[in-house]
C-alpha atoms as a PDB file:
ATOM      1  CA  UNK A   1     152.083-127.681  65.777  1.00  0.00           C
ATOM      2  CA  UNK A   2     148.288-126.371  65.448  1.00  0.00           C
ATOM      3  CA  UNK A   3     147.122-123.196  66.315  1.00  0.00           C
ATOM      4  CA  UNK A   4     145.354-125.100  69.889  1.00  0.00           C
ATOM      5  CA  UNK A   5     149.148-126.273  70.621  1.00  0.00           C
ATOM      6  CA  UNK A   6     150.188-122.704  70.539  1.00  0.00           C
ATOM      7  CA  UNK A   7     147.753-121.710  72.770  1.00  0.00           C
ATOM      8  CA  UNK A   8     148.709-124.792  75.471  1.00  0.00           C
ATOM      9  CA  UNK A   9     152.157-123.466  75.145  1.00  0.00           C
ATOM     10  CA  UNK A  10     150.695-120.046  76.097  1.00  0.00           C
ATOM     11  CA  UNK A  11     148.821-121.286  78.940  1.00  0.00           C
ATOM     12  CA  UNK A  12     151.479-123.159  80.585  1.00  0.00           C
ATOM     13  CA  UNK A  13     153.473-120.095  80.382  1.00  0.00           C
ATOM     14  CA  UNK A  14     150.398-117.879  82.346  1.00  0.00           C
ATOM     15  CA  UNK A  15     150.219-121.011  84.918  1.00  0.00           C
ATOM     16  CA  UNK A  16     154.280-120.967  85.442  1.00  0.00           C
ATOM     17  CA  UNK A  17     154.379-117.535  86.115  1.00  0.00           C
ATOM     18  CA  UNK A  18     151.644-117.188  88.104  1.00  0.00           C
ATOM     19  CA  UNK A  19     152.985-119.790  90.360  1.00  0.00           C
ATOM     20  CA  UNK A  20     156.113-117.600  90.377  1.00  0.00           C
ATOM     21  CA  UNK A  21     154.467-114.486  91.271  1.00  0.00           C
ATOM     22  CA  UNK A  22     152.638-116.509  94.534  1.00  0.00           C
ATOM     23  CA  UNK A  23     156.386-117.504  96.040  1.00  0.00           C
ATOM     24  CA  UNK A  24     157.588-114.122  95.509  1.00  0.00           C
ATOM     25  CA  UNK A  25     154.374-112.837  97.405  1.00  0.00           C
ATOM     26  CA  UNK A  26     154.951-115.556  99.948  1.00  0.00           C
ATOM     27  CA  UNK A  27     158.705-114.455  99.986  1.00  0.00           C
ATOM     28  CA  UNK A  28     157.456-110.594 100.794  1.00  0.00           C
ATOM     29  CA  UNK A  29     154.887-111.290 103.068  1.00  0.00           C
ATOM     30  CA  UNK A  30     157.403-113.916 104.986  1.00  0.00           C
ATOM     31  CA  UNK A  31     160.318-111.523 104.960  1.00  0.00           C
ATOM     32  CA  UNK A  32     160.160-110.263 108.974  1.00  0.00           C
ATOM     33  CA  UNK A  33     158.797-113.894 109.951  1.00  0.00           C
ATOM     34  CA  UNK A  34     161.695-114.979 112.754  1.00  0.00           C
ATOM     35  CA  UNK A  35     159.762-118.059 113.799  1.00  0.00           C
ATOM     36  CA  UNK A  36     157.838-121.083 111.362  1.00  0.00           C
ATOM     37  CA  UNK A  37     156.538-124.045 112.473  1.00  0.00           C
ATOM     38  CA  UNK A  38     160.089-126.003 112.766  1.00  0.00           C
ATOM     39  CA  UNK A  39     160.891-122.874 115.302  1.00  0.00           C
ATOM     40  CA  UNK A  40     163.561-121.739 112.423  1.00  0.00           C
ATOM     41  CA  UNK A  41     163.132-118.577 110.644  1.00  0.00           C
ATOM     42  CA  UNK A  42     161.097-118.165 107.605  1.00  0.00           C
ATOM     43  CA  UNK A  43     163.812-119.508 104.373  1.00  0.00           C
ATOM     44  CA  UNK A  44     162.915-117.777 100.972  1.00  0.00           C
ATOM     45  CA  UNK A  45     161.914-119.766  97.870  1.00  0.00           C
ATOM     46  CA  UNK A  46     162.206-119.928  94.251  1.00  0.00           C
ATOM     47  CA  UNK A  47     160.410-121.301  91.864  1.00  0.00           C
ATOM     48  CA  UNK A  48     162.227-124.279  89.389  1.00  0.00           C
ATOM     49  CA  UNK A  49     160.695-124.158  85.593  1.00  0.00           C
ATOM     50  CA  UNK A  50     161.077-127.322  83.304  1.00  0.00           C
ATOM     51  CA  UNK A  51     160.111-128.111  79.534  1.00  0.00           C
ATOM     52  CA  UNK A  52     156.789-129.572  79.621  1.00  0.00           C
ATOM     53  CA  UNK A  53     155.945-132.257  77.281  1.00  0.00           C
ATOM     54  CA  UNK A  54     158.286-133.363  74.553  1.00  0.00           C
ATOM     55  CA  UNK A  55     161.183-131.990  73.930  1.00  0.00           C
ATOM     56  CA  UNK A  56     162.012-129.887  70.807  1.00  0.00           C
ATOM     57  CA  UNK A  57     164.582-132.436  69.336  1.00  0.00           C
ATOM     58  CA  UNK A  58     161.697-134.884  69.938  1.00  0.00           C
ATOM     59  CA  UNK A  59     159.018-132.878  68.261  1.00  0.00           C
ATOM     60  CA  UNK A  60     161.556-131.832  65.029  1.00  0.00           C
ATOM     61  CA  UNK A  61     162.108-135.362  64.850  1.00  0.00           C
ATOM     62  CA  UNK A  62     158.649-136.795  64.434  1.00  0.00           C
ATOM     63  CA  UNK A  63     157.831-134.001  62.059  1.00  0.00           C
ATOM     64  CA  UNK A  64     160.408-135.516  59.651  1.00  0.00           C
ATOM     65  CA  UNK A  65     163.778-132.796  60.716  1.00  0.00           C
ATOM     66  CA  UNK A  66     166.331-134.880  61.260  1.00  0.00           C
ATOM     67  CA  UNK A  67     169.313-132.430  62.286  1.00  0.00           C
ATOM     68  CA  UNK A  68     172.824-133.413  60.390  1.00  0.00           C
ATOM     69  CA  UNK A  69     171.589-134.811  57.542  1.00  0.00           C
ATOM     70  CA  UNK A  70     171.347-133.557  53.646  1.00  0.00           C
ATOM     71  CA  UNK A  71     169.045-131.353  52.188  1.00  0.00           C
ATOM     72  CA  UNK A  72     169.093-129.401  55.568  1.00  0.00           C
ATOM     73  CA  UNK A  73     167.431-132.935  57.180  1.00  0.00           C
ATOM     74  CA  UNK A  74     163.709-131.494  56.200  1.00  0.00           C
ATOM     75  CA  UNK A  75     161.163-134.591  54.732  1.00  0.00           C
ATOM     76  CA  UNK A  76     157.822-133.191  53.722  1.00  0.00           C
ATOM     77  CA  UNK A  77     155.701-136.656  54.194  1.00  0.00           C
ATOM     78  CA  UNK A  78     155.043-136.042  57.338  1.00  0.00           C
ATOM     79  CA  UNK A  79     153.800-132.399  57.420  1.00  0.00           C
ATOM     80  CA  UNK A  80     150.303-131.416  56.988  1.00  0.00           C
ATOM     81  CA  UNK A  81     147.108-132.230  58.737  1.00  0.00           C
ATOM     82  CA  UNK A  82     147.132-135.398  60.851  1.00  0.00           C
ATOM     83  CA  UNK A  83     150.651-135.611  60.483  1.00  0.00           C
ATOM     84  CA  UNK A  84     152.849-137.427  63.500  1.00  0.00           C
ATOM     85  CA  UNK A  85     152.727-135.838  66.770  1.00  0.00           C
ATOM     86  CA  UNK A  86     150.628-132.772  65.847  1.00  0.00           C
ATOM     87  CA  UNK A  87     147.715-133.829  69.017  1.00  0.00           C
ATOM     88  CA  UNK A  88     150.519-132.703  71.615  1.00  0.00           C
ATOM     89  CA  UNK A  89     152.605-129.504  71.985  1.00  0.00           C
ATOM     90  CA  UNK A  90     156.025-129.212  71.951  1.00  0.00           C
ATOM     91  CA  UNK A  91     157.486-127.299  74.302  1.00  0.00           C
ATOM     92  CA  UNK A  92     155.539-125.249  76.970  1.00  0.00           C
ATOM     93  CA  UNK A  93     156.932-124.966  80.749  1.00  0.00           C
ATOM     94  CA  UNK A  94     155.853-126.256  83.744  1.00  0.00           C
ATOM     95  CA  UNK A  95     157.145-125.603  87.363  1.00  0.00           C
ATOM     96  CA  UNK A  96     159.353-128.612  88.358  1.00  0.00           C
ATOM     97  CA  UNK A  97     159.439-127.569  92.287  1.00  0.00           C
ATOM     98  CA  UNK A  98     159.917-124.916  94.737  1.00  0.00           C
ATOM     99  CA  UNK A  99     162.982-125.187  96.252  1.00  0.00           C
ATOM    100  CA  UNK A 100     163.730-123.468  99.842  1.00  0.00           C
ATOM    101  CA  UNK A 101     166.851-121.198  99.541  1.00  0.00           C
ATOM    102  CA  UNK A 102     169.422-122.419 102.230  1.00  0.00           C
ATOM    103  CA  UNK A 103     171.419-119.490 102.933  1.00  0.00           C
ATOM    104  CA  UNK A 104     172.036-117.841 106.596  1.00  0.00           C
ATOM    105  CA  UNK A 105     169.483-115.617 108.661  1.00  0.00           C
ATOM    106  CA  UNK A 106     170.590-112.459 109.471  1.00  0.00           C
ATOM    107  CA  UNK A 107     171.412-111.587 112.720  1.00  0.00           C
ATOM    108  CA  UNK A 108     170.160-108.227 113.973  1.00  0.00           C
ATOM    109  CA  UNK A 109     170.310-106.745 117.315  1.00  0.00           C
ATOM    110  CA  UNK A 110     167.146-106.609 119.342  1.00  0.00           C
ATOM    111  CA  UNK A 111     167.227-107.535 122.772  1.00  0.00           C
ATOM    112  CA  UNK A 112     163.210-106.838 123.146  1.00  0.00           C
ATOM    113  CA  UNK A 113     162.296-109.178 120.798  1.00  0.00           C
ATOM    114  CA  UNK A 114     160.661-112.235 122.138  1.00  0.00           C
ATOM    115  CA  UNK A 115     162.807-114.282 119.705  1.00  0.00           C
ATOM    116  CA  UNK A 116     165.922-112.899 120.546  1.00  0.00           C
ATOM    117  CA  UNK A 117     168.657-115.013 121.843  1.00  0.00           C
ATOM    118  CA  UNK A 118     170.933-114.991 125.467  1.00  0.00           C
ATOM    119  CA  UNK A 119     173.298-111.647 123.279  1.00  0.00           C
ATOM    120  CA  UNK A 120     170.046-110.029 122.155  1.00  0.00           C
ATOM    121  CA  UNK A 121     170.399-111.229 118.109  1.00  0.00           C
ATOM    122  CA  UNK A 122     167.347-112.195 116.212  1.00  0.00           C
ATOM    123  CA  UNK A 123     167.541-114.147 113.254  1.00  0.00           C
ATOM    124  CA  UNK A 124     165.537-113.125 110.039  1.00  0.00           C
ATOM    125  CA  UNK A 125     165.266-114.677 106.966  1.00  0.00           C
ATOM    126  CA  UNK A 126     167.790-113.373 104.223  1.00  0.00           C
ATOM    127  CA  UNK A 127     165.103-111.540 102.105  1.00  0.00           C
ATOM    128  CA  UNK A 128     166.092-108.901 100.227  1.00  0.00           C
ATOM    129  CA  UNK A 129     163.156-106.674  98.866  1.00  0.00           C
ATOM    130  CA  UNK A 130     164.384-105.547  96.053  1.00  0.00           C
ATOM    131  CA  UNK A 131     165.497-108.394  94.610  1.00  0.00           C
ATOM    132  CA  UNK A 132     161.979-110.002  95.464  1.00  0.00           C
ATOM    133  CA  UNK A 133     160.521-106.887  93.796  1.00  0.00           C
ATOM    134  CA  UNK A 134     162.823-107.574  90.558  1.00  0.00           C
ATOM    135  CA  UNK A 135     161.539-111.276  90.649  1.00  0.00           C
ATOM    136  CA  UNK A 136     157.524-110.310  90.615  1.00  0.00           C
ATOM    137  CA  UNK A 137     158.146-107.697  87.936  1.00  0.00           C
ATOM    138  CA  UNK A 138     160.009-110.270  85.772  1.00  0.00           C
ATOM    139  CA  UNK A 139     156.533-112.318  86.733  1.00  0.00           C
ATOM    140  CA  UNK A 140     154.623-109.667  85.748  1.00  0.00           C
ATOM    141  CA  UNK A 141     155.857-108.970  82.604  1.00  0.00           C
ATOM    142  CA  UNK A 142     156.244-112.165  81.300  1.00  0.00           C
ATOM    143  CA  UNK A 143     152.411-112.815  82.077  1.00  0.00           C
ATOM    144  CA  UNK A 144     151.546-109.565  80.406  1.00  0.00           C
ATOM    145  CA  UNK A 145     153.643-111.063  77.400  1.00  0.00           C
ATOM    146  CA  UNK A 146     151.780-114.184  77.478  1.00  0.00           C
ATOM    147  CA  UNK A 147     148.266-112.600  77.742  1.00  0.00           C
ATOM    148  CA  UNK A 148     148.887-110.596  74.989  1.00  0.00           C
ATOM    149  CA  UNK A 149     150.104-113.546  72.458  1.00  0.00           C
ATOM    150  CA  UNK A 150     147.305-115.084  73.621  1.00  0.00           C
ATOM    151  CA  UNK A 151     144.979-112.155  72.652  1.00  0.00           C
ATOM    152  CA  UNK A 152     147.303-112.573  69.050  1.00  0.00           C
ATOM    153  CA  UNK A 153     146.207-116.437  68.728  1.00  0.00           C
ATOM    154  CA  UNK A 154     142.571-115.220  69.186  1.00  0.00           C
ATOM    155  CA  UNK A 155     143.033-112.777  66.894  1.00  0.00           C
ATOM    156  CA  UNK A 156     144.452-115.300  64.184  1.00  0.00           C
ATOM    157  CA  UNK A 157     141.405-117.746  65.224  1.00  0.00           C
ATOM    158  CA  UNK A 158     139.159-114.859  64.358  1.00  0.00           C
ATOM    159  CA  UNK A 159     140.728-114.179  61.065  1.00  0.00           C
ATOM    160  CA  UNK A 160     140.921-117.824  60.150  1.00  0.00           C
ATOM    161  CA  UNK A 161     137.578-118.162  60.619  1.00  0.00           C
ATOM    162  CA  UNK A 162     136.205-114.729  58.940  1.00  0.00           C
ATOM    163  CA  UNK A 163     138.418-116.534  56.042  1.00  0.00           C
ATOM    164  CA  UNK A 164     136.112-119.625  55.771  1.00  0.00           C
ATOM    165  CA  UNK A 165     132.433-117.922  55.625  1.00  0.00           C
END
């Protein structure tokens, strides 16, 4: 992998999690909503992550790694510049879906409430704050993680190029 690949990996990453970040927001924002569109309450979501692009096996294998075999499986002819596979990154993460959460509204007693049923129950969505908080700081941290190997790879772009004048 070049140096650019690392930074597509890195980028992915920053997309993903800002992705993440929005549902939890949505989630927060959503969390006294007792009536959508379909008339139901407001259901939170979460956010599914997948590889993106070729899988590591994949990428070992066109590098020459062939796991099992002798010598620890490594072949050197096709490392280097231009070597097999090196245009696309392996690895990254992409968001596969968002995927409604299907558990139960929770019933709480309000007979004023214009959504209340015939006993005087309203039905909100099964949002817990706190764990919604947990989930955006997760978000936030890995972004701040990712921004900051970013700032590395421009760093080692910087050096790499102070190296050739």
């Amino acid at each position: 992998m070049n140096l650019f690949g690392v930074m597509d990996v890195t980028g992915s990453a920053l997309k993903a999690e800002r992705v993440r970040a929005e549902v939890v927001a949505s989630n927060m924002a959503n969390a006294e909503t007792t009536r959508t569109a379909t008339g139901a309450p407001y259901q939170r979501q979460h956010v599914v992550f997948q590889q993106a692009g070729r899988g590591f096996a994949d990428a070992m294998s066109s590098q020459g790694i062939l796991a099992g075999s002798g010598n620890a499986g490594v072949s050197f002819a096709n490392f280097g510049p231009g070597s097999a596979g090196s245009s696309a990154a392996p690895g990254g993460v992409e968001v596969a879906g968002v995927v409604t959460d299907n558990s139960a509204p929770v019933e709480r007693y309000d007979p004023g409430h214009p959504d209340a049923d015939k006993d005087g129950f309203v039905a909100y969505p099964d949002i817990n704050p706190l764990t919604e908080m947990v989930d955006l700081m997760g978000a936030n941290r890995a972004y701040g993680m990712n921004a900051s190997a970013l700032q590395a790879e421009k760093g080692m772009f910087t050096a790499s190029l102070e190296i050739l004048k």
